[in-house]
C-alpha atoms as a PDB file:
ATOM      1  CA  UNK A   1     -12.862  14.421  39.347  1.00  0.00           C
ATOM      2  CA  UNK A   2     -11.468  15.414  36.434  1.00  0.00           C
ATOM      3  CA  UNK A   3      -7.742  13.870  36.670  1.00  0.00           C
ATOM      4  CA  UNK A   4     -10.086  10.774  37.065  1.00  0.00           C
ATOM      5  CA  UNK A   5     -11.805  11.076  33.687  1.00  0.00           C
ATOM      6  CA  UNK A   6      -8.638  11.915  32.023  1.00  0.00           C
ATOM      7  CA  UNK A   7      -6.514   9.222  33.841  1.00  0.00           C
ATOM      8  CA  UNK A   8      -9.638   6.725  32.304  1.00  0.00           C
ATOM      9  CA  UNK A   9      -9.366   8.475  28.707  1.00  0.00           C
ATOM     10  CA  UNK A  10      -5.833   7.763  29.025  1.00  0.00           C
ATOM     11  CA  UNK A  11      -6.039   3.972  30.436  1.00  0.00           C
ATOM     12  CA  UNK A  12      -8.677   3.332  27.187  1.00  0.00           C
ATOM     13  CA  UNK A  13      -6.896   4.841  24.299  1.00  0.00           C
ATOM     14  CA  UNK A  14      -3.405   2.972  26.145  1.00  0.00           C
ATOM     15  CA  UNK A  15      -5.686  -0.138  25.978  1.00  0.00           C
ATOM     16  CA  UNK A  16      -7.174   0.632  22.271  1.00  0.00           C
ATOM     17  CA  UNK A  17      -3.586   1.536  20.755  1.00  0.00           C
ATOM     18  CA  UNK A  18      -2.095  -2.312  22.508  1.00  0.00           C
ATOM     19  CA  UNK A  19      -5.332  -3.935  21.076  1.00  0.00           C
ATOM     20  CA  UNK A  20      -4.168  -2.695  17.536  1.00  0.00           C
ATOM     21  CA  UNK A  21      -0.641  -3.713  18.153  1.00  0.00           C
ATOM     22  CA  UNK A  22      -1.788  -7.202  19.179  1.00  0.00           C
ATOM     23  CA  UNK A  23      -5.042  -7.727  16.465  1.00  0.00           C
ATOM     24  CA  UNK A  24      -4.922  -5.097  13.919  1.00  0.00           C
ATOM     25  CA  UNK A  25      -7.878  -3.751  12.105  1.00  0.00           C
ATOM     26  CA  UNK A  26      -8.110  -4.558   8.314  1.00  0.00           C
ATOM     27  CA  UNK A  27     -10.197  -1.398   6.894  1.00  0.00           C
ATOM     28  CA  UNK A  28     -12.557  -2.885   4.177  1.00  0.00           C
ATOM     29  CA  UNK A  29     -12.117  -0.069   1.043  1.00  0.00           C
ATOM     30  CA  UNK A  30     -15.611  -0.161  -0.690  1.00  0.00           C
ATOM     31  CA  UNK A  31     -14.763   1.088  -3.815  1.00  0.00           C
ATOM     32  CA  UNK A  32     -14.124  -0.595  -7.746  1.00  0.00           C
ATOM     33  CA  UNK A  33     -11.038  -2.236  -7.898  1.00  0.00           C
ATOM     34  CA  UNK A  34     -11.799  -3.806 -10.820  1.00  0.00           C
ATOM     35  CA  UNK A  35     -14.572  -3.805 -13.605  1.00  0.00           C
ATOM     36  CA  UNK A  36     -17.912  -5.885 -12.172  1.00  0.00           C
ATOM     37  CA  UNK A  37     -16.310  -6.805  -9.115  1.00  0.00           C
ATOM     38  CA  UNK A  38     -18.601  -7.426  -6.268  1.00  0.00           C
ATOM     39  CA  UNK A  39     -17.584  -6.507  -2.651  1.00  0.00           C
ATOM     40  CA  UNK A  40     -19.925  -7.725   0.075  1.00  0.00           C
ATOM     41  CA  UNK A  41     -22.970  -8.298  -2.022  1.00  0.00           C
ATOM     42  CA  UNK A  42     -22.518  -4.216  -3.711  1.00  0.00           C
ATOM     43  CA  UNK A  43     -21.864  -4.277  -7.079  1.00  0.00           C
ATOM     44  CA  UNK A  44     -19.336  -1.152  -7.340  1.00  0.00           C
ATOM     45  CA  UNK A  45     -18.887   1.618  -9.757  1.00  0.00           C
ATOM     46  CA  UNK A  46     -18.556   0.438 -13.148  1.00  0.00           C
ATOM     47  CA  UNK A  47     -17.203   3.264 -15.294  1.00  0.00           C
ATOM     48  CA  UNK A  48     -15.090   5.910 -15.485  1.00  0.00           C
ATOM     49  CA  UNK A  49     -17.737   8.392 -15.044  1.00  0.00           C
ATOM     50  CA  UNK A  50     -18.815   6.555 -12.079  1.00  0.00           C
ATOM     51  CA  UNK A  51     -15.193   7.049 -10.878  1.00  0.00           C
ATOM     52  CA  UNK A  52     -15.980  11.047 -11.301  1.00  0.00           C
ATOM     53  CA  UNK A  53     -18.327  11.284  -8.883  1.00  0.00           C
ATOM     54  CA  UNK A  54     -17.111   9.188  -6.129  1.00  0.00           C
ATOM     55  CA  UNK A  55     -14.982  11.135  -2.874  1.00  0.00           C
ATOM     56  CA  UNK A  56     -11.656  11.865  -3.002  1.00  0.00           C
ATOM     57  CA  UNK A  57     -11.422   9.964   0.221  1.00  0.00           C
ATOM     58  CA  UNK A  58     -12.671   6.662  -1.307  1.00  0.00           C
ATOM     59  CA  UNK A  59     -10.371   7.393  -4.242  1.00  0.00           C
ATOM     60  CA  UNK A  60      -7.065   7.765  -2.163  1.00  0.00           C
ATOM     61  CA  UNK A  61      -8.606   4.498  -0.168  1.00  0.00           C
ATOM     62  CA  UNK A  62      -8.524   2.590  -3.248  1.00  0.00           C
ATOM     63  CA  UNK A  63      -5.275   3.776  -4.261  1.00  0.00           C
ATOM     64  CA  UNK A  64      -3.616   3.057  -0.612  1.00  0.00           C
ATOM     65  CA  UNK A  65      -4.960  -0.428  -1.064  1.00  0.00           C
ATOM     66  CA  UNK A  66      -3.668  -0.875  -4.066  1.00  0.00           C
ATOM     67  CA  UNK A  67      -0.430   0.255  -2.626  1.00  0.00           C
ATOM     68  CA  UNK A  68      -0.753  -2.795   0.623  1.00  0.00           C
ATOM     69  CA  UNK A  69      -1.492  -4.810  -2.329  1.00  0.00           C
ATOM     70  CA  UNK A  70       1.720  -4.422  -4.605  1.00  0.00           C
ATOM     71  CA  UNK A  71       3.586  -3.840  -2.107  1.00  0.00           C
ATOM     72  CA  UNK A  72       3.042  -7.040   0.018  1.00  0.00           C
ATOM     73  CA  UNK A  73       2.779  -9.589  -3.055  1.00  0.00           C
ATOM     74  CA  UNK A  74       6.240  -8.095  -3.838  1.00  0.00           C
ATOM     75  CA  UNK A  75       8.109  -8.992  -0.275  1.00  0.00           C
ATOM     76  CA  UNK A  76       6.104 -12.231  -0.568  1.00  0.00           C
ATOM     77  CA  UNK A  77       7.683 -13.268  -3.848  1.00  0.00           C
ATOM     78  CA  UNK A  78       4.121 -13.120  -5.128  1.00  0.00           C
ATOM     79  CA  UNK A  79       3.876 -10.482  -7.160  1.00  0.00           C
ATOM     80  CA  UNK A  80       1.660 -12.458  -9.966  1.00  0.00           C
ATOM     81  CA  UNK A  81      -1.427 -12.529  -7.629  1.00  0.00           C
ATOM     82  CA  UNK A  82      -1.186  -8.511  -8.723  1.00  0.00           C
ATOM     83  CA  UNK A  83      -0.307  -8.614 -12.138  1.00  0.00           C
ATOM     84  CA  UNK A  84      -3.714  -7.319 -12.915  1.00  0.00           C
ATOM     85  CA  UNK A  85      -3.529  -3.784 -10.600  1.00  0.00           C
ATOM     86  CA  UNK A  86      -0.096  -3.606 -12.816  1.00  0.00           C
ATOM     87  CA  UNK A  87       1.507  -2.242 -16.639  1.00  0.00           C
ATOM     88  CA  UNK A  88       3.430  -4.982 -17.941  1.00  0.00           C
ATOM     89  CA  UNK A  89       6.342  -2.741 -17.805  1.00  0.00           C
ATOM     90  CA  UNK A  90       6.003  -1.982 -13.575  1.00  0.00           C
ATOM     91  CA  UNK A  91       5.164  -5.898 -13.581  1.00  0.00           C
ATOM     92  CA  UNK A  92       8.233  -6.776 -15.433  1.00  0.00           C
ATOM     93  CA  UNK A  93      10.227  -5.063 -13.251  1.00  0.00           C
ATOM     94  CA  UNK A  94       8.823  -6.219  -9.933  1.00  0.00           C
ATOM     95  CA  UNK A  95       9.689  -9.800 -11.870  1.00  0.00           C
ATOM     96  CA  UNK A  96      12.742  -9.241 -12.530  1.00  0.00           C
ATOM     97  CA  UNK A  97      13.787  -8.052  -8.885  1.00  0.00           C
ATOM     98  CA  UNK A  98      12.128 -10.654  -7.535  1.00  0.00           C
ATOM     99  CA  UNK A  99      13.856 -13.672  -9.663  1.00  0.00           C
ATOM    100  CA  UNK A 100      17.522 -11.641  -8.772  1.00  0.00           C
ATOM    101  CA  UNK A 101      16.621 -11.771  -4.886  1.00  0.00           C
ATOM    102  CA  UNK A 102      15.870 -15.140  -5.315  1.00  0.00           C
ATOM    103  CA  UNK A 103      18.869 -16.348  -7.552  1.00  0.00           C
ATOM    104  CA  UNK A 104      20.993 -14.781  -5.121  1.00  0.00           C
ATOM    105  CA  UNK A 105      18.871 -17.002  -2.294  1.00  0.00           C
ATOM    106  CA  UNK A 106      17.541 -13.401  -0.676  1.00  0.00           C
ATOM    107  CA  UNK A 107      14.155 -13.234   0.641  1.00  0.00           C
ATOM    108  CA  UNK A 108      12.266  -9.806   1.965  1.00  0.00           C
ATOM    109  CA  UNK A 109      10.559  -9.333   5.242  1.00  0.00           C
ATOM    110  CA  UNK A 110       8.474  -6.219   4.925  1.00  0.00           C
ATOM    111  CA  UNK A 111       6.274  -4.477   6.941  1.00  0.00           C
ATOM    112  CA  UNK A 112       4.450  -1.285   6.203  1.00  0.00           C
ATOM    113  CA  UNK A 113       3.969   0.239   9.636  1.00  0.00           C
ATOM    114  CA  UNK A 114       1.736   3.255   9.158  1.00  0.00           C
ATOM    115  CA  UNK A 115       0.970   5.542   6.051  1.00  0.00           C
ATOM    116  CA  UNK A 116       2.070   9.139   7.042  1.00  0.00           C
ATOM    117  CA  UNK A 117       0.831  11.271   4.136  1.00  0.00           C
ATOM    118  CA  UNK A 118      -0.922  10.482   1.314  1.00  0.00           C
ATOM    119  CA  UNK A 119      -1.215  12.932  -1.608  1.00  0.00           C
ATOM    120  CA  UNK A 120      -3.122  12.669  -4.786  1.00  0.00           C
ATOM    121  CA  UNK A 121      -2.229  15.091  -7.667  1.00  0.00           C
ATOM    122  CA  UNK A 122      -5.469  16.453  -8.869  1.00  0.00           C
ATOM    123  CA  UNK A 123      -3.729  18.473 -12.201  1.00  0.00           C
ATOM    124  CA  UNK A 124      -3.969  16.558 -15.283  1.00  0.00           C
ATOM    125  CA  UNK A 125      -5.891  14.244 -16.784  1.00  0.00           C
ATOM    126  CA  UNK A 126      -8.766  12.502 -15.229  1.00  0.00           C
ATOM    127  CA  UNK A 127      -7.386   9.028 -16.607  1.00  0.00           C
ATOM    128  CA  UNK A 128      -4.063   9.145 -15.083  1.00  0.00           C
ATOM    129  CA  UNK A 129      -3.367   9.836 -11.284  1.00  0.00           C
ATOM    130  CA  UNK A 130      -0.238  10.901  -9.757  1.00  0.00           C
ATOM    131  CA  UNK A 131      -0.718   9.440  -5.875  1.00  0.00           C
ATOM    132  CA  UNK A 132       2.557  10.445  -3.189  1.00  0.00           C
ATOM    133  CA  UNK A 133       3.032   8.094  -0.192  1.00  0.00           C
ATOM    134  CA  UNK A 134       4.607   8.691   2.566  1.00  0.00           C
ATOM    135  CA  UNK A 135       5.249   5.145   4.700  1.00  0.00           C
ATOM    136  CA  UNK A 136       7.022   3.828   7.382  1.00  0.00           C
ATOM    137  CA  UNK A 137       8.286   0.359   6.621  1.00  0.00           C
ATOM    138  CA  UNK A 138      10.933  -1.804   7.937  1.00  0.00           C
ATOM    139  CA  UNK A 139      12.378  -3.650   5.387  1.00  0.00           C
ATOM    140  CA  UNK A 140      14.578  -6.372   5.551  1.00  0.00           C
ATOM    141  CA  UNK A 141      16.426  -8.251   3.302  1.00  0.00           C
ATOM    142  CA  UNK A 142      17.871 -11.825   5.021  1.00  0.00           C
ATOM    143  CA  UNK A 143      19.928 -14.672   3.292  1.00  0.00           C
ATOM    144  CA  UNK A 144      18.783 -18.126   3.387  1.00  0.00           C
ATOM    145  CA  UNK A 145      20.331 -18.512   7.198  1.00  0.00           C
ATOM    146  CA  UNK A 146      17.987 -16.062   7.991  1.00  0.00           C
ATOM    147  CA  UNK A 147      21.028 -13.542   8.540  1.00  0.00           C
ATOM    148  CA  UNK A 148      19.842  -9.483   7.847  1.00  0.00           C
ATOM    149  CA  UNK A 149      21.696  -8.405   4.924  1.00  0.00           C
ATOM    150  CA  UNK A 150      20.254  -5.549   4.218  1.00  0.00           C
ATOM    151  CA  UNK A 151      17.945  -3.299   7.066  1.00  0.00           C
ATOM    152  CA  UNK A 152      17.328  -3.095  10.627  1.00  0.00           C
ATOM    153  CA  UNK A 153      14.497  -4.679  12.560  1.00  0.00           C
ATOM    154  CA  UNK A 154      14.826  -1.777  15.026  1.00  0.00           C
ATOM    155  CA  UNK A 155      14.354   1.025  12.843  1.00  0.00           C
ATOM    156  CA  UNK A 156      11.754   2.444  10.626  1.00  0.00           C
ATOM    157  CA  UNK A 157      11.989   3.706   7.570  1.00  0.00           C
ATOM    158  CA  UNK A 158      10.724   6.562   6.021  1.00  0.00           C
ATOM    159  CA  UNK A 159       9.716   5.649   2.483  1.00  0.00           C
ATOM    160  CA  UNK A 160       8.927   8.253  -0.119  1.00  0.00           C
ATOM    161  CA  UNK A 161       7.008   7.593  -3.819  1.00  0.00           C
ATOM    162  CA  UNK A 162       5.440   8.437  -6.100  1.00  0.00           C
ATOM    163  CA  UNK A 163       2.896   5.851  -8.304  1.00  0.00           C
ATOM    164  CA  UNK A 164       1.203   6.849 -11.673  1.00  0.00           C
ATOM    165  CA  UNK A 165      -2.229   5.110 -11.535  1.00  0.00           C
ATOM    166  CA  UNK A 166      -4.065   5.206 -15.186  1.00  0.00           C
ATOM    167  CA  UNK A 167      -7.455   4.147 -15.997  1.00  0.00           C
ATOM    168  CA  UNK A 168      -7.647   0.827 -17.924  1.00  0.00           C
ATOM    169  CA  UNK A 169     -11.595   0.624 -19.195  1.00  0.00           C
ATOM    170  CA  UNK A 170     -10.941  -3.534 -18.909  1.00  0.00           C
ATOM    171  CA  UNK A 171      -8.540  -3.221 -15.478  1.00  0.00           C
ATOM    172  CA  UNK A 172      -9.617  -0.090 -13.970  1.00  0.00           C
ATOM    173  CA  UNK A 173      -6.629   1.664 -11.983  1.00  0.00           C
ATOM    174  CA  UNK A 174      -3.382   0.601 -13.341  1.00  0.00           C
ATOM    175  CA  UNK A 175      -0.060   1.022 -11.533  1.00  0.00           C
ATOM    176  CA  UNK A 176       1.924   2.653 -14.647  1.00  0.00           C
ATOM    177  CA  UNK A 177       5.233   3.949 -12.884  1.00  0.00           C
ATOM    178  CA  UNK A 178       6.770   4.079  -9.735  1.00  0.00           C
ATOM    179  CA  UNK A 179       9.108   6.984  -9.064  1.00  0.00           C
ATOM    180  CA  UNK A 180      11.330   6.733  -5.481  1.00  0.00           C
ATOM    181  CA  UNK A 181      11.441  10.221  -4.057  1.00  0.00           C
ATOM    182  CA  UNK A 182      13.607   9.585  -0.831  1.00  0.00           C
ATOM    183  CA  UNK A 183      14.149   6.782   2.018  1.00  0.00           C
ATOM    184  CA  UNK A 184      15.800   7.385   5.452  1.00  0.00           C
ATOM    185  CA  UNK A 185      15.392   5.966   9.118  1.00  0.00           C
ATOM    186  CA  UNK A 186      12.042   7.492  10.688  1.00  0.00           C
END
């Protein structure tokens, strides 16, 4: 009786996990992203004091979509859709990146598999955010045949960073820097 119930556990949470694989779940993060901004109908925190008294969880969500966000528009060659989540210094950079990848007729194929650990430094000043992510990605960089350059489709990578979020009264969390801790296969 019981090796029945755990062989059906077993069979469901097999079936769940190949569910995601095939038709992944995208999480809707009900937080402020930006000043005003309405998600579904709810007009979201508008302040900084606002910001105070909302979880840490919804906090680290915002910042880990922030993350999908940057992240993606910069593989994409996109990276303008963002410009607002981003310093013009972290934005110029991305840029320029982006415009040597393409003069050297590069393009990115990124994935970010799964976030591992995510850490927010709660020391400091309330208007600037130190946020650690911990990511497995594969990342690959092809030429224009489509040849891999740089990467492996077989292997994941551990990813390691560190982003400086501040508070922007107009933009609300700003990506300021972007500090690379470590990256090796997972």
């Amino acid at each position: 009786m019981l090796e029945n119930i755990l062989l059906w556990f077993l069979l469901a949470y097999l079936g769940w996990k190949l569910l995601m694989f095939i038709c992944p779940i995208r999480a809707k993060v009900i937080v402020r992203v930006n000043p005003g901004q309405k998600t579904d109908g709810l007009i979201l925190a508008e302040s900084l004091e606002a910001l105070k008294q909302m979880p840490m969880t919804a906090l680290l969500g915002l910042f880990k979509t922030r993350f999908i966000q940057i992240t993606t528009a910069y593989a994409s060659d996109q990276i303008h859709c963002v410009k607002s989540f981003m310093s013009d210094t972290v934005y110029n950079h991305f840029e320029q990146a982006i415009r040597q990848r393409k003069e050297n007729g590069h393009h990115m194929d990124y994935k970010l598999v799964d976030f591992k650990n995510v850490r927010l430094d709660e020391n400091g000043d309330e208007k600037m955010r130190w946020v650690d992510f911990e990511t497995e990605q594969v990342n690959l960089l092809k030429d224009k045949d489509e040849k891999v350059i740089e990467g492996d489709p077989m292997y994941l990578t551990l990813v390691r960073e560190r982003w400086l979020f501040k508070w922007d009264d107009k933009a609300g969390w700003v990506l300021s820097a972007v500090q690379n801790l470590e990256a090796h296969a997972a």
